[in-house]
Protein backbone atom coordinates (compact mmCIF):
# COMPACT_ATOMS: atom_id res chain seq x y z
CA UNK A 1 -54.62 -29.59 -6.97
CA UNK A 2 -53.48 -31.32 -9.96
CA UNK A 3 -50.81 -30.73 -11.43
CA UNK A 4 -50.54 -28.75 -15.66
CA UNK A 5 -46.99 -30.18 -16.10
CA UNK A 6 -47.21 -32.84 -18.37
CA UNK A 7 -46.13 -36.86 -17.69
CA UNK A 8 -43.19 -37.26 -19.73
CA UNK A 9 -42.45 -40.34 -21.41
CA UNK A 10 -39.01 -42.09 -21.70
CA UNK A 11 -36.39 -40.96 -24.61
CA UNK A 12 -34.67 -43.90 -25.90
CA UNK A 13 -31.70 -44.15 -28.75
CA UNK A 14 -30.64 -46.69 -30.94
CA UNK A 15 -27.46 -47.52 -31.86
CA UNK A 16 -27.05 -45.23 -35.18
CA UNK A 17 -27.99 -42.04 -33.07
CA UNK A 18 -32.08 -41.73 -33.44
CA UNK A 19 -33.81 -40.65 -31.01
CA UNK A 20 -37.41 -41.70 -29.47
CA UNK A 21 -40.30 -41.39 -26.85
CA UNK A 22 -41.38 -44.72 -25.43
CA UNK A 23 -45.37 -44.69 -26.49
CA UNK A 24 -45.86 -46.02 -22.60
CA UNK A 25 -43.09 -45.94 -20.30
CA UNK A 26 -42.63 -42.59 -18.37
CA UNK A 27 -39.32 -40.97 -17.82
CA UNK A 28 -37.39 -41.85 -14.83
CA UNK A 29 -34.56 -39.99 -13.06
CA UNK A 30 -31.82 -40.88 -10.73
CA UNK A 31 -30.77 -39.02 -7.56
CA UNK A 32 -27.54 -40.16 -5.82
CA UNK A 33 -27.90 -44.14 -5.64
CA UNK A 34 -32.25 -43.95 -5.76
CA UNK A 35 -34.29 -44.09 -8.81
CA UNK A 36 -37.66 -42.07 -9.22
CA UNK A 37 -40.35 -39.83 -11.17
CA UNK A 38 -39.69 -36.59 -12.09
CA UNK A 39 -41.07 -33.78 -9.21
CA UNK A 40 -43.28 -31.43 -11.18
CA UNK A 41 -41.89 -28.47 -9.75
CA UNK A 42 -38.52 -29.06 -11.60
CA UNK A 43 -39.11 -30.11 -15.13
CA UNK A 44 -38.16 -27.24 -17.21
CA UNK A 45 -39.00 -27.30 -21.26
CA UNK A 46 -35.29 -28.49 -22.67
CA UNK A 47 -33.65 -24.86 -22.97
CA UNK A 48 -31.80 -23.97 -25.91
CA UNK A 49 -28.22 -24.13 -26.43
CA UNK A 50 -28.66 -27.57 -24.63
CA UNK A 51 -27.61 -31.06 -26.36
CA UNK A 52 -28.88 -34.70 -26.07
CA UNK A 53 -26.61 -37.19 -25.47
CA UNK A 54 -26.99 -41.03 -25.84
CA UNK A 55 -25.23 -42.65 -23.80
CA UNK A 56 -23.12 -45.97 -25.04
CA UNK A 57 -23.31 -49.29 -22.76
CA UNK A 58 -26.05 -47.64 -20.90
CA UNK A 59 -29.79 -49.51 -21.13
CA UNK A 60 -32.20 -46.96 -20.82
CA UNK A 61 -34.90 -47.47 -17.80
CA UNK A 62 -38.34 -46.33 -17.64
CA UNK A 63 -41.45 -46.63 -15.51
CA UNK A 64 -44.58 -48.59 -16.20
CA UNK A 65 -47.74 -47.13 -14.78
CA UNK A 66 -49.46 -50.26 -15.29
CA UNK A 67 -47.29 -52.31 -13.52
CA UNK A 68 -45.69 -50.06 -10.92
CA UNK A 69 -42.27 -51.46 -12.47
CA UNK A 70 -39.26 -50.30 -13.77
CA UNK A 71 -38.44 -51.44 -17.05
CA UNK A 72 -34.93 -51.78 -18.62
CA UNK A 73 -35.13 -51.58 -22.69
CA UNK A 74 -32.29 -52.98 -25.18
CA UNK A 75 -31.92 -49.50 -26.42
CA UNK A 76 -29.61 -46.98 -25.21
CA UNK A 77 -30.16 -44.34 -22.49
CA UNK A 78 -30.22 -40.49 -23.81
CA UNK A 79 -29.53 -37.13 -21.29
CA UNK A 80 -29.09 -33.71 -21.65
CA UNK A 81 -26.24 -31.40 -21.15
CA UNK A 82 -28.45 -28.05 -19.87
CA UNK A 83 -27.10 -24.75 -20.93
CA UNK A 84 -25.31 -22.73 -18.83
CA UNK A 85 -27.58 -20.72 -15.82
CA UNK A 86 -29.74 -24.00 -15.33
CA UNK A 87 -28.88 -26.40 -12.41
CA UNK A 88 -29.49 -30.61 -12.79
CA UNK A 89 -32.49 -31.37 -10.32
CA UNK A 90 -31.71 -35.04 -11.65
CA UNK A 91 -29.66 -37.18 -13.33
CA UNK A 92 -30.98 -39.56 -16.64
CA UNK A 93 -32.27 -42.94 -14.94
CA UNK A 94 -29.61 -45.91 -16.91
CA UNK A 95 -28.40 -49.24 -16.37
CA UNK A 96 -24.99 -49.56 -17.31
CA UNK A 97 -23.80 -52.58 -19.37
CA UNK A 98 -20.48 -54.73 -18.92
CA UNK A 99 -17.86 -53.14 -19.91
CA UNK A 100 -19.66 -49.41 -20.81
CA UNK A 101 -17.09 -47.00 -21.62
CA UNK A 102 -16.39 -44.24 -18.58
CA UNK A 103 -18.59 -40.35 -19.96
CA UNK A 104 -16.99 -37.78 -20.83
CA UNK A 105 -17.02 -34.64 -18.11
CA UNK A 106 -20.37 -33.61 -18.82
CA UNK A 107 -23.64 -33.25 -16.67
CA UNK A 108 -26.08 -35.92 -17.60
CA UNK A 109 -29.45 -34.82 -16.56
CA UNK A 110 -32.61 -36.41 -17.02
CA UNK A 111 -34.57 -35.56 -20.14
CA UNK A 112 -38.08 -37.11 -21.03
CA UNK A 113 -40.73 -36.08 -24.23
CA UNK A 114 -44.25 -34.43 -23.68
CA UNK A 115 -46.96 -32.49 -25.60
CA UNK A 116 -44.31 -32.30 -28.62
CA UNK A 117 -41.29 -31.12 -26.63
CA UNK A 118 -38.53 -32.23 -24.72
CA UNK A 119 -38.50 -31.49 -20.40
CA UNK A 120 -35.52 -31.77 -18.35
CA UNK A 121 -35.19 -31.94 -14.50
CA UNK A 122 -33.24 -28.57 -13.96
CA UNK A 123 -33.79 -25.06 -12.84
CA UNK A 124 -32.39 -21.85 -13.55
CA UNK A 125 -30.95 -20.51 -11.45
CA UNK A 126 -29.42 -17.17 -12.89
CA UNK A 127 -30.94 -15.24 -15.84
CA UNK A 128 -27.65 -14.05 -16.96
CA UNK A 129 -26.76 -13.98 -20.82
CA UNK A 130 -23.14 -14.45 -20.78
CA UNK A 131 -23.03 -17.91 -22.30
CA UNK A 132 -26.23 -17.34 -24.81
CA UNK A 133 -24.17 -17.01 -28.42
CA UNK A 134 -27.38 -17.64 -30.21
CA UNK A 135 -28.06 -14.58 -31.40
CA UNK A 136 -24.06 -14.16 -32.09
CA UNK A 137 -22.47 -14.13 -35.43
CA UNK A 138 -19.36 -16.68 -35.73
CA UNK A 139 -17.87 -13.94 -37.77
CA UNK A 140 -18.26 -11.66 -34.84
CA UNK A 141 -16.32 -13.95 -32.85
CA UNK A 142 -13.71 -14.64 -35.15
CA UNK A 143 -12.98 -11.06 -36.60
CA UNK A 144 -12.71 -9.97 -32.46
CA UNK A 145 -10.26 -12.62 -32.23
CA UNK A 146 -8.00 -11.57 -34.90
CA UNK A 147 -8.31 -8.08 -34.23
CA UNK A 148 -6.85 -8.72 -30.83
CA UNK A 149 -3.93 -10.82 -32.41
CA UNK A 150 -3.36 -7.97 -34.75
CA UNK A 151 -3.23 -5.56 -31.96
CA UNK A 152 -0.94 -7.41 -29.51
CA UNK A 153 0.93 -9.78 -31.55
CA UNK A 154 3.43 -9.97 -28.82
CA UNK A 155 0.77 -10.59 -26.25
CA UNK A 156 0.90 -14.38 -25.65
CA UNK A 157 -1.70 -14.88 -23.30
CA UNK A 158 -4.45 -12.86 -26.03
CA UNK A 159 -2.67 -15.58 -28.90
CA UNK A 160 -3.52 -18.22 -26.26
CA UNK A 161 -7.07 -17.08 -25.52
CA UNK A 162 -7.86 -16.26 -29.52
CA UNK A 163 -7.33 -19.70 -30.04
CA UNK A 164 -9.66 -21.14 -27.62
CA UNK A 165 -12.18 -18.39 -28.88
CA UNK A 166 -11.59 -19.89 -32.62
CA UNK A 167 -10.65 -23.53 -32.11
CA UNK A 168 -12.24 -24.81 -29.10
CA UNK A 169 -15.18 -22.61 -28.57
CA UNK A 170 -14.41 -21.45 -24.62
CA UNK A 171 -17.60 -19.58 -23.63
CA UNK A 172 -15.09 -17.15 -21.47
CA UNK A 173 -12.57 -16.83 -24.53
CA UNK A 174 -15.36 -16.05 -27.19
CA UNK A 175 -16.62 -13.01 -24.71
CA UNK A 176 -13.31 -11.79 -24.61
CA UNK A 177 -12.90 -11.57 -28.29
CA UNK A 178 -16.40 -9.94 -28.21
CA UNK A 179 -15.29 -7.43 -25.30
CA UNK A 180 -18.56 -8.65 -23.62
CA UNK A 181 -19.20 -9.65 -20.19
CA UNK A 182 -16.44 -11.40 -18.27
CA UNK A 183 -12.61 -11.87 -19.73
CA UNK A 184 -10.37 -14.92 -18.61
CA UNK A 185 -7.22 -14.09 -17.27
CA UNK A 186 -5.55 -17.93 -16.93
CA UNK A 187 -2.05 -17.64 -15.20
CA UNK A 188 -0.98 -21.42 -13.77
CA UNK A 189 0.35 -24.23 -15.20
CA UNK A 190 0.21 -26.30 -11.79
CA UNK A 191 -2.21 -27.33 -9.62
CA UNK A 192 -2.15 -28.26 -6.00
CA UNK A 193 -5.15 -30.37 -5.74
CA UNK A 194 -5.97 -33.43 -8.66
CA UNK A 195 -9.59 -33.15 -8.44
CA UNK A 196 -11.31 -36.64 -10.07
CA UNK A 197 -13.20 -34.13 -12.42
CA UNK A 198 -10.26 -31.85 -13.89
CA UNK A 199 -11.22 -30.36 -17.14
CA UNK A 200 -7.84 -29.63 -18.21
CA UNK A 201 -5.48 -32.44 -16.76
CA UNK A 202 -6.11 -36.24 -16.47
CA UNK A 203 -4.02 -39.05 -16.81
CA UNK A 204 -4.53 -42.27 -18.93
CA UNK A 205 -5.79 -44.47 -15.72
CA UNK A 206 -8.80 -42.31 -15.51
CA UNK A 207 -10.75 -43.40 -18.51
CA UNK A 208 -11.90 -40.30 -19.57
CA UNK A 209 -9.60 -37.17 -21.43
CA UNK A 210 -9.94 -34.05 -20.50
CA UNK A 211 -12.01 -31.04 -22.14
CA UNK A 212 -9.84 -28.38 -22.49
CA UNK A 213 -5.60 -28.19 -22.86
CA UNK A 214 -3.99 -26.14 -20.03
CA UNK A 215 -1.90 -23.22 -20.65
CA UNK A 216 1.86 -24.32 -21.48
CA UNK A 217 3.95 -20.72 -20.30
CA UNK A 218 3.77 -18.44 -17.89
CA UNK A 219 2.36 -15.02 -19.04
CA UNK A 220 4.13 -11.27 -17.34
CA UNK A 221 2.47 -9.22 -15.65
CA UNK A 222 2.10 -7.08 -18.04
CA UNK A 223 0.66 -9.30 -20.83
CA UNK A 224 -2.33 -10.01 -18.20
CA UNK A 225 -2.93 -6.32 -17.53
CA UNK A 226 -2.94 -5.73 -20.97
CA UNK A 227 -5.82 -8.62 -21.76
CA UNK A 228 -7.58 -6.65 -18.33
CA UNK A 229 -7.67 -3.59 -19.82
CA UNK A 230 -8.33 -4.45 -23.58
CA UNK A 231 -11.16 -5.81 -22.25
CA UNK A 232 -12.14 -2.95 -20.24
CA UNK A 233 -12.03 -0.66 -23.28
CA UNK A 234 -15.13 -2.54 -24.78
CA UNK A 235 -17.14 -3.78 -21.97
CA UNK A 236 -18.55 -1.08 -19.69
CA UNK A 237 -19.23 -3.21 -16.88
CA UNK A 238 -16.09 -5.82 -17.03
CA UNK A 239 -15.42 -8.95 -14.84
CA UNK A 240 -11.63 -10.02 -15.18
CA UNK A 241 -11.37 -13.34 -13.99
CA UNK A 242 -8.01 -15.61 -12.91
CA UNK A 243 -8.97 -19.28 -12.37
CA UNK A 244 -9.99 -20.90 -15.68
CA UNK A 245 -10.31 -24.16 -16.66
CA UNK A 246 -7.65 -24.00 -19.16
CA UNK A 247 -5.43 -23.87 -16.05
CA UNK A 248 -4.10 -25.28 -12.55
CA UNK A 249 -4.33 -23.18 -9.26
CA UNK A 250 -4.42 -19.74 -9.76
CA UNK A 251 -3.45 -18.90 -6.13
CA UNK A 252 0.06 -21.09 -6.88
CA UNK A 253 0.81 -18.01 -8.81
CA UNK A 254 -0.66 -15.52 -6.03
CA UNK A 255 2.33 -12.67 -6.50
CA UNK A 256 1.42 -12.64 -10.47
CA UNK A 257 -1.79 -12.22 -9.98
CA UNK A 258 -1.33 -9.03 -7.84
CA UNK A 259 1.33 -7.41 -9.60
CA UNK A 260 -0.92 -7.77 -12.76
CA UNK A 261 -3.86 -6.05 -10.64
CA UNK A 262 -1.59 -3.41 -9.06
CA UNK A 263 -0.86 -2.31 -12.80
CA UNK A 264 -3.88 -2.60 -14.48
CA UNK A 265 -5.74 -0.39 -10.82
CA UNK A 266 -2.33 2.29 -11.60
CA UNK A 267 -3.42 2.52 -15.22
CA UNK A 268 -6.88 3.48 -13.93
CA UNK A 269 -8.70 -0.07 -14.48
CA UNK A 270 -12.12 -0.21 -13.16
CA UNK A 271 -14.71 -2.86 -13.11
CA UNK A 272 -14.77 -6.31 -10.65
CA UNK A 273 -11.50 -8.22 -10.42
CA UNK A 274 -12.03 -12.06 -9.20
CA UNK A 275 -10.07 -15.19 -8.87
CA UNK A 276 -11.57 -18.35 -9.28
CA UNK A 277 -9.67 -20.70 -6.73
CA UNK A 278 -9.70 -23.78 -4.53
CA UNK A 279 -9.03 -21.48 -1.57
CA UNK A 280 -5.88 -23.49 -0.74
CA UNK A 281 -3.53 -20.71 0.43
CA UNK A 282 -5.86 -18.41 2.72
CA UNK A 283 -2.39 -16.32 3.54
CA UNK A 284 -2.24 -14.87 0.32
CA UNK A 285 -5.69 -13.30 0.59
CA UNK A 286 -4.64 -10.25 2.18
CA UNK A 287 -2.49 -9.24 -0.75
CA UNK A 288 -4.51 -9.89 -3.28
CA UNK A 289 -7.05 -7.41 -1.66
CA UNK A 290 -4.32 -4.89 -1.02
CA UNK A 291 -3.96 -5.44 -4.89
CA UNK A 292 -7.53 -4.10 -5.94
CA UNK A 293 -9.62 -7.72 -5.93
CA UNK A 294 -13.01 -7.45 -5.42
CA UNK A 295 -14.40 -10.87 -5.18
CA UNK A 296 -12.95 -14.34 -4.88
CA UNK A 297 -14.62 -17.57 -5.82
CA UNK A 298 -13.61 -20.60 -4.38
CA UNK A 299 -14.75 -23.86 -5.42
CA UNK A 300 -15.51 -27.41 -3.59
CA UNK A 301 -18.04 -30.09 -4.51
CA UNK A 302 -19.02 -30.63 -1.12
CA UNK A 303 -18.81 -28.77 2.46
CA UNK A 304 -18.11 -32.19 3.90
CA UNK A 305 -14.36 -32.64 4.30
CA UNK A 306 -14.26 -36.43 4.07
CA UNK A 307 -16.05 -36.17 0.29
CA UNK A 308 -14.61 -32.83 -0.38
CA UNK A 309 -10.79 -34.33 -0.12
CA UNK A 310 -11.71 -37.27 -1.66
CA UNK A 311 -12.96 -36.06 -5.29
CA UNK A 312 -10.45 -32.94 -4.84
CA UNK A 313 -7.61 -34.78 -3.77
CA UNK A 314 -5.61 -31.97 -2.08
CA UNK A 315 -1.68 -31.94 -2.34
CA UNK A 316 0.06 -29.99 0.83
CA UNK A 317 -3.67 -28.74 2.25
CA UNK A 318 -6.74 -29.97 3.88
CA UNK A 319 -10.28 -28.42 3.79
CA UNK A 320 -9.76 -26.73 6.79
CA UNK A 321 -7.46 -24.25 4.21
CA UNK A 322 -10.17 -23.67 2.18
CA UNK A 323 -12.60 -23.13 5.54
CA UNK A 324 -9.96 -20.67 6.34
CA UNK A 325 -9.39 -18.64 2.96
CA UNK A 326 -13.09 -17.95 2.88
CA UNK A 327 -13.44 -16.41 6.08
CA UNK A 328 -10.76 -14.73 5.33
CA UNK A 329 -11.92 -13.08 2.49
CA UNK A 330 -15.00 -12.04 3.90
CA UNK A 331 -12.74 -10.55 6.89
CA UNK A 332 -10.28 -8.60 4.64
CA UNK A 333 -13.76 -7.28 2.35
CA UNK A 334 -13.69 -9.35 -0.31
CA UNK A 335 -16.87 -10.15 -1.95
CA UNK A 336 -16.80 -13.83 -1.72
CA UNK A 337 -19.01 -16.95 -3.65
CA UNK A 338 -18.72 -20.65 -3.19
CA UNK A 339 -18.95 -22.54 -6.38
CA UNK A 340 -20.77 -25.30 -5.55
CA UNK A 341 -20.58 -28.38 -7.50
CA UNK A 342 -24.18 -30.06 -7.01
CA UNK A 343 -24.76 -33.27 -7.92
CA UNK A 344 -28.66 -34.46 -6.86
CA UNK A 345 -28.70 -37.11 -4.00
CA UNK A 346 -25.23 -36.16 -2.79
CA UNK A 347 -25.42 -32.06 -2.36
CA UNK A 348 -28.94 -31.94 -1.60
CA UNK A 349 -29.24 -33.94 1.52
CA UNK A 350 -29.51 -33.62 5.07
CA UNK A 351 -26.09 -33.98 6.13
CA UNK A 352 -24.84 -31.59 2.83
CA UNK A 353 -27.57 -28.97 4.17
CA UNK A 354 -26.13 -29.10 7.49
CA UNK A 355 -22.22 -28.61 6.92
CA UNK A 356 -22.70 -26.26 3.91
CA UNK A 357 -25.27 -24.05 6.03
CA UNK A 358 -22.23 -23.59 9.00
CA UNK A 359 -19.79 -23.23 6.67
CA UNK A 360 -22.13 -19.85 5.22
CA UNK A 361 -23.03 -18.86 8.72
CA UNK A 362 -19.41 -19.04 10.28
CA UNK A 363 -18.10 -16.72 6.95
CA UNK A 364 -21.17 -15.11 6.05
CA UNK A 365 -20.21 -15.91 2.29
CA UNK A 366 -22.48 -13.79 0.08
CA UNK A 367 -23.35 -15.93 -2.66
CA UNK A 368 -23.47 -19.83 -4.10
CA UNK A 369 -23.46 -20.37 -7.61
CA UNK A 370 -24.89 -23.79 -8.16
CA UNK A 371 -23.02 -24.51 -11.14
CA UNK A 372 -23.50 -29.13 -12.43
CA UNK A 373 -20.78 -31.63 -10.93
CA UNK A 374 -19.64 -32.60 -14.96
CA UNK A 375 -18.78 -36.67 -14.37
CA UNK A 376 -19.79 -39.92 -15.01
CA UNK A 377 -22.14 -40.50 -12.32
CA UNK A 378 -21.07 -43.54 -11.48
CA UNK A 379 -17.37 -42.34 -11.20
CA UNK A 380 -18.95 -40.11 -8.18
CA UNK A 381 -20.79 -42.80 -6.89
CA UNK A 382 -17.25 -44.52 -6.57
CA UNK A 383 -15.73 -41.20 -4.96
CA UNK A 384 -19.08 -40.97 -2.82
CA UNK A 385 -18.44 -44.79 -1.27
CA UNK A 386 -14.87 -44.68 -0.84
CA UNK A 387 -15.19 -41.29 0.84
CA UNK A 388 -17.80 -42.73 3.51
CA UNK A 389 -20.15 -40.17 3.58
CA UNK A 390 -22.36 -42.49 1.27
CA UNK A 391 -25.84 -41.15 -0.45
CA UNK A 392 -28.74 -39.51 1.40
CA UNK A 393 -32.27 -38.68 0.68
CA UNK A 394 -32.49 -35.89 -2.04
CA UNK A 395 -34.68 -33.17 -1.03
CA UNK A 396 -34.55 -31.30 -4.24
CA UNK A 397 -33.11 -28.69 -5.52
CA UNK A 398 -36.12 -26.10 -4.64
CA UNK A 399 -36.13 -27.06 -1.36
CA UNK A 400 -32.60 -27.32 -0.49
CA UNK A 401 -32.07 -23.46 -1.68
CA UNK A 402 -34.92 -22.41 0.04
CA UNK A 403 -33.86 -24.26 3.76
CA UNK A 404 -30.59 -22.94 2.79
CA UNK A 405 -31.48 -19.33 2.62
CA UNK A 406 -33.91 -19.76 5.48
CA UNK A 407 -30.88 -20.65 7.61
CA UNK A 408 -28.23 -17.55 5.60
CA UNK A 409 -31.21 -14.98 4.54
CA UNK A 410 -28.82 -12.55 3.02
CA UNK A 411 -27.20 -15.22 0.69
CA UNK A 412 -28.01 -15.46 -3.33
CA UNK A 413 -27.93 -17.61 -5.20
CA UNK A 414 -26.88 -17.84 -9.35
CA UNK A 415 -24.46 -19.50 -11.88
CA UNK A 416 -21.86 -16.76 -12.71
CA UNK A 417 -19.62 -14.51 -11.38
CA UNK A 418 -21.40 -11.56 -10.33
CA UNK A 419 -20.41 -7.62 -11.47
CA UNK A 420 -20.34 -5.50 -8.21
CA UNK A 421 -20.81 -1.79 -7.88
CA UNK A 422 -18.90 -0.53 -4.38
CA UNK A 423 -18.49 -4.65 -3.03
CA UNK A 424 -21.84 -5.28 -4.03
CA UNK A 425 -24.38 -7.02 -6.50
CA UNK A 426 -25.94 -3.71 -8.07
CA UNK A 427 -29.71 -3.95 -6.34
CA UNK A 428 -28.62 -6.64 -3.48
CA UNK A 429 -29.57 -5.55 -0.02
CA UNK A 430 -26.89 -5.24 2.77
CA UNK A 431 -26.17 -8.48 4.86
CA UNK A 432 -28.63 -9.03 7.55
CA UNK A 433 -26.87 -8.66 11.34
């Protein structure tokens, strides 16, 4: 049966920023270290609240039908960066020219032009609005900020999130100052891990700056429970989240974290408290349940420990930790989701399937939010090689969810951190066995 998605053609860029479709060569994408066409069961119509990107020392490639060849062209390459909810199914196809200039910490995806729109290769993967501000009035934004400065003016940790909210647009920071959805509750200066990708530290070797500034004091215990239940006030069904990326480790500061709980559950506090970690200290997981936590998140880019340690590069722990702290969590009756970092051609292969499928069945995690490795893909390639795992054939993204909860069938699968009624998703079945 043929197919009614459309062939799309390459998108090109010249040098002053204009943007084209080739008239003849189709649109190519790249998965790990193989290049290809575009499965028709993940190009998605380019969502909004995405942006095009060209991409500077980067030739763009396409395919030629005629020929069977792929062609390089003088102009530069162009991806998307997909709105948050949709997953990268592939990467923009590129060769990269002497002496290109490393990306910025971004996903890169593949984005052709067909029938008068653009396509991407990505899928959504969780229909929540949190991150949609399209409909959202900056003065909405900026008048919640204020009013929570004018409220707390004492409060650091509200002055430090009001300015993300007004000067750096943070998705998390401009809910809070809406009182919709989930509030950011960053804690920790330091981090125990310096992951290749860090969004809010990197030093001058690395080529690249990083995309937000990290928190510069330590807030009380009361200033957190005070952002907590602010928040609560407005939001009927609120998710207070530790572990941003304006922040180290979260867990490095494990007794603020519960004291802050323990007083914001005294004052009466309801609604789903989480911590987004790298799960390197499963020994405090006990007391931050005791606390009133409800769900932890912990993060790795792969369930392979030789790729996993090197892109994280773990100071004073080993993936075994992290093994550990989820179990853990599940044990002590947390509700507990692996943020997965998925990168096509590295998390959707064979060997991935395999080690991130025991991982889920030894824990029986709940939940996998596929959230985009952001970095220069060929920065990865360089952590892939030197790690020795090395690329494998990409399945796809469909399939590799769908073998995946063949293997776990209670686990689900989204982008965000989940509101739960009584340890659950509201509607989610009990875990099978």
């Amino acid at each position: 049966m043929a197919s009614d998605k459309p062939t799309p053609k390459l998108v090109f860029a010249d040098k002053a920023g204009n943007i084209y479709d080739h008239p003849e060569l189709d649109m190519l994408v790249r998965r790990g270290d193989q290049l290809g066409l575009p499965r028709p069961d993940e190009l998605t119509p380019l969502p909004p609240e995405s942006e095009l990107f060209l991409l500077p020392g980067r030739s763009a490639l396409g395919f030629d039908p005629e020929s069977g060849e792929v062609e390089e062209m003088e102009e530069l390459a162009v991806a998307a960066f997909v709105s948050p909810g949709h997953t990268v199914s592939g990467v923009t196809a590129y060769k990269a020219r002497p002496g290109a200039p490393v990306l910025p910490l971004f996903a890169y995806a593949a984005v052709g032009f067909a029938a008068g729109r653009f396509y991407v290769c990505a899928k959504r993967v969780d229909q929540d609005q949190r991150q949609v501000f399209s409909s959202v009035k900056k003065d909405r934004i900026t008048k919640g900020a204020r009013m929570l400065m004018s409220r707390f003016p004492k409060n650091r940790l509200l002055g430090h999130l009001s300015n993300c909210a007004l000067n750096y647009c943070c998705p998390a920071a401009r809910n809070l100052a809406l009182g919709r959805f989930e509030a950011p509750l960053p804690t920790s200066q330091a981090c125990n891990a310096r992951c290749v990708g860090c969004l809010s530290l990197q030093d001058e070797s690395s080529g690249f700056p990083s995309t937000q500034n990290r928190i510069t004091f330590r807030p009380t215990p009361q200033e957190v429970a005070e952002v907590m239940a602010v928040h609560s006030e407005r939001e009927p069904r609120p998710i207070l989240s530790f572990g941003q990326g304006c922040e180290g480790e979260p867990l490095t500061e494990a007794p603020l974290l519960a004291e802050a709980t323990r007083l914001y559950r005294a004052g009466g506090g309801k609604g789903t408290v989480n911590v987004n970690t790298n799960g390197s200290r499963p020994e405090v997981v006990e007391e931050l349940k005791a606390a009133g936590f409800d769900s932890m998140r912990v993060s790795m880019v792969s369930a392979r420990k030789p790729l996993y340690e090197a892109y994280t590069r773990p100071q004073g722990y080993a993936f075994e930790q992290v093994a550990e702290t989820v179990a853990r969590a599940k044990q002590a009756g947390l509700w507990v989701s692996l943020n997965f970092l998925y990168h096509p051609g590295v998390s959707d292969t064979e060997d991935e399937l395999e080690a991130l499928g025991a991982l889920i069945e030894g824990s029986r995690a709940d939940f996998v939010q596929l959230r985009n490795l952001n970095l220069d893909p060929d920065v990865y390639k360089g952590v892939v090689t030197d790690s020795g795992v090395g690329y494998g054939a990409s399945m796809g993204l469909a399939h590799f969810m769908k073998r995946l909860r063949k293997r776990c069938p209670w686990l689900k699968f989204g982008y965000f951190n989940p509101y739960l009624v009584d340890g659950k998703m509201p509607g989610s079945e009990p875990a099978a066995g």
